[in-house]
N, C-alpha and C. Protein backbone atom coordinates (compact mmCIF):
# COMPACT_ATOMS: atom_id res chain seq x y z
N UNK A 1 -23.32 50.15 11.15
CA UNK A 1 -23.28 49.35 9.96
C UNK A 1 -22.47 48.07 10.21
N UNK A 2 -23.06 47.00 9.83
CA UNK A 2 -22.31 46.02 9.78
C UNK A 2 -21.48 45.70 8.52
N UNK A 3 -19.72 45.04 9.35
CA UNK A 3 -19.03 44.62 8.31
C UNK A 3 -19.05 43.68 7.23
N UNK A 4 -18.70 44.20 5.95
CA UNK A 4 -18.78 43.34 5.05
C UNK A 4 -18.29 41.84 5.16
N UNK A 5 -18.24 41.04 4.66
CA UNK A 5 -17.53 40.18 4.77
C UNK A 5 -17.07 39.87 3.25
N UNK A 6 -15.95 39.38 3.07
CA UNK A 6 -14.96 39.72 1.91
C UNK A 6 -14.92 37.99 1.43
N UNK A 7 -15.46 38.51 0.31
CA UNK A 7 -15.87 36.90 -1.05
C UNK A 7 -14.64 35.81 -0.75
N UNK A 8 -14.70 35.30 -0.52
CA UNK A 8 -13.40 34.15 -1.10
C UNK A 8 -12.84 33.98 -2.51
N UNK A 9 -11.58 34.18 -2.15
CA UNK A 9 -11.47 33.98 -3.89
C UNK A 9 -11.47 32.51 -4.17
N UNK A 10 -12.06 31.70 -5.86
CA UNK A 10 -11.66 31.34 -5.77
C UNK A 10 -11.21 30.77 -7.05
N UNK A 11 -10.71 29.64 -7.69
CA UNK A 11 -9.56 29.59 -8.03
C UNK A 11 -10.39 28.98 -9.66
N UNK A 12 -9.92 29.64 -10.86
CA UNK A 12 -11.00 29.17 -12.12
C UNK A 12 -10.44 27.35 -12.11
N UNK A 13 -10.90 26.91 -12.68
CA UNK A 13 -11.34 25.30 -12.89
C UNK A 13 -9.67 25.28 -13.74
N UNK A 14 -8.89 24.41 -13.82
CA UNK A 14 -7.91 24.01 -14.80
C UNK A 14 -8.15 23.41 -15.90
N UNK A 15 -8.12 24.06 -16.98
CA UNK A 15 -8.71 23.10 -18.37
C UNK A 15 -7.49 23.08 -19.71
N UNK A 16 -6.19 23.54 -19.04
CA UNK A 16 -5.07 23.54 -19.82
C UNK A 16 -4.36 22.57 -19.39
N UNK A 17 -3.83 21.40 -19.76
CA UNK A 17 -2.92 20.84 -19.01
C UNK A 17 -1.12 20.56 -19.96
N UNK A 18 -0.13 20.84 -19.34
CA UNK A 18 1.09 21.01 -20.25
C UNK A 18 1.23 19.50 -19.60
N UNK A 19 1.99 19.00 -20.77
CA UNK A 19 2.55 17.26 -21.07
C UNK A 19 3.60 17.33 -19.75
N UNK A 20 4.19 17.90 -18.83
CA UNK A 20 4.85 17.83 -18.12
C UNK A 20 4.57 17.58 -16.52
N UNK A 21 2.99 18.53 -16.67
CA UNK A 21 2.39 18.65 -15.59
C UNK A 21 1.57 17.31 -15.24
N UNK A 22 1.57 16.39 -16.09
CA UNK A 22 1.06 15.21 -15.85
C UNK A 22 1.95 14.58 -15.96
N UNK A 23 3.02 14.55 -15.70
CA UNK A 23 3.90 13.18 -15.60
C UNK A 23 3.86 13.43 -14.06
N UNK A 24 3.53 14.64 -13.19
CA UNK A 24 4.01 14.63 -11.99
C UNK A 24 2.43 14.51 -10.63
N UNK A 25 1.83 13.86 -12.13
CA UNK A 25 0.14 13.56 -11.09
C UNK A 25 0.21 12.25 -10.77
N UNK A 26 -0.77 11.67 -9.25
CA UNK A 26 -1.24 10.29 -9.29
C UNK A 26 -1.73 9.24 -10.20
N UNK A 27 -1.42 8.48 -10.61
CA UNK A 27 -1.89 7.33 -10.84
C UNK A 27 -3.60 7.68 -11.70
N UNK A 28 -4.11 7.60 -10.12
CA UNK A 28 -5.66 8.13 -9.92
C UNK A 28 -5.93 9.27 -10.80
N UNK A 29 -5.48 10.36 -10.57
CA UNK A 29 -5.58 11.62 -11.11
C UNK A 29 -5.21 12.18 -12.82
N UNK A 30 -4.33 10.73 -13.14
CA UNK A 30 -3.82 10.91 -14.15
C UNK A 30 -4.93 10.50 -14.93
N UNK A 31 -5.26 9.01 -14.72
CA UNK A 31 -6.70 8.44 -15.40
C UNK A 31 -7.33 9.67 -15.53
N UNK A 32 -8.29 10.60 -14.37
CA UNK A 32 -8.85 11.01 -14.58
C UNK A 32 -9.03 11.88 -15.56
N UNK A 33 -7.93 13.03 -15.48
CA UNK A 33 -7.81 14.03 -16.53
C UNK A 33 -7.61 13.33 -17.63
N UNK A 34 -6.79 12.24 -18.21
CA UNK A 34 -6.90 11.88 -19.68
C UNK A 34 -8.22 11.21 -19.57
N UNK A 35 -9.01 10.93 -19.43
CA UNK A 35 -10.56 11.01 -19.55
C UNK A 35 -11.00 11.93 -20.04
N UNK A 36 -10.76 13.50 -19.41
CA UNK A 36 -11.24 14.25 -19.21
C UNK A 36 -10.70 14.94 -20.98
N UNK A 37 -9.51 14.50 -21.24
CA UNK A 37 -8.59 15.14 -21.83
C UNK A 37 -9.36 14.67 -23.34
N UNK A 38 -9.94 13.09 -23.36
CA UNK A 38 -10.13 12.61 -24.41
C UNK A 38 -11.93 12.88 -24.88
N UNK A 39 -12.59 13.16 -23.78
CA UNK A 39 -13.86 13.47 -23.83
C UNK A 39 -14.12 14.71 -24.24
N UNK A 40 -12.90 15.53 -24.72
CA UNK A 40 -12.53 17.10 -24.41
C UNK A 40 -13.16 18.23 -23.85
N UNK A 41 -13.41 17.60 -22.30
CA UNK A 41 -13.41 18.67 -21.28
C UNK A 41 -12.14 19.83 -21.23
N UNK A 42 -11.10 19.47 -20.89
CA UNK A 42 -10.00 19.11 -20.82
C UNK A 42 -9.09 19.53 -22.18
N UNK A 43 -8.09 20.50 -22.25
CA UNK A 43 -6.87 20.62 -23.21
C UNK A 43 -5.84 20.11 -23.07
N UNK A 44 -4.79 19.93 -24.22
CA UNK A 44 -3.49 19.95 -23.87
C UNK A 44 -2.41 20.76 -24.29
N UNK A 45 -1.13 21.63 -23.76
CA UNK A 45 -0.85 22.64 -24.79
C UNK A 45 0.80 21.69 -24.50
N UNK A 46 1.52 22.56 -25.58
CA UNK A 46 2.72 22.04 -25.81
C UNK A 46 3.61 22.97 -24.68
C-alpha cells in the first residue's frame, strides 16, 4: 500500500481585523484591507 500523503493545513482567510492590528501593517497593505474593510469584505472588531 502506498503512503498517504497528509493535506496541508491551511490557514482560513482573515476577515476580522482589531484597530490595533492595523496600525502595525504596510502602507500598501493598509490601503488594501480598508478597501476591503469599506466594500465589506472585511470586519472590524473593537
Amino acid at each position: 500500500m502506498a503512503p498517504r500523503k497528509k493535506e496541508k493545513y491551511k490557514k482560513p482567510k482573515k476577515i476580522c481585523w482589531h484597530l490595533y492590528s492595523l496600525q502595525a501593517l504596510s502602507s500598501e497593505k493598509f490601503i488594501k484591507v480598508i478597501n476591503k474593510i469599506l466594500r465589506r469584505d472585511y470586519s472590524v472588531i473593537k
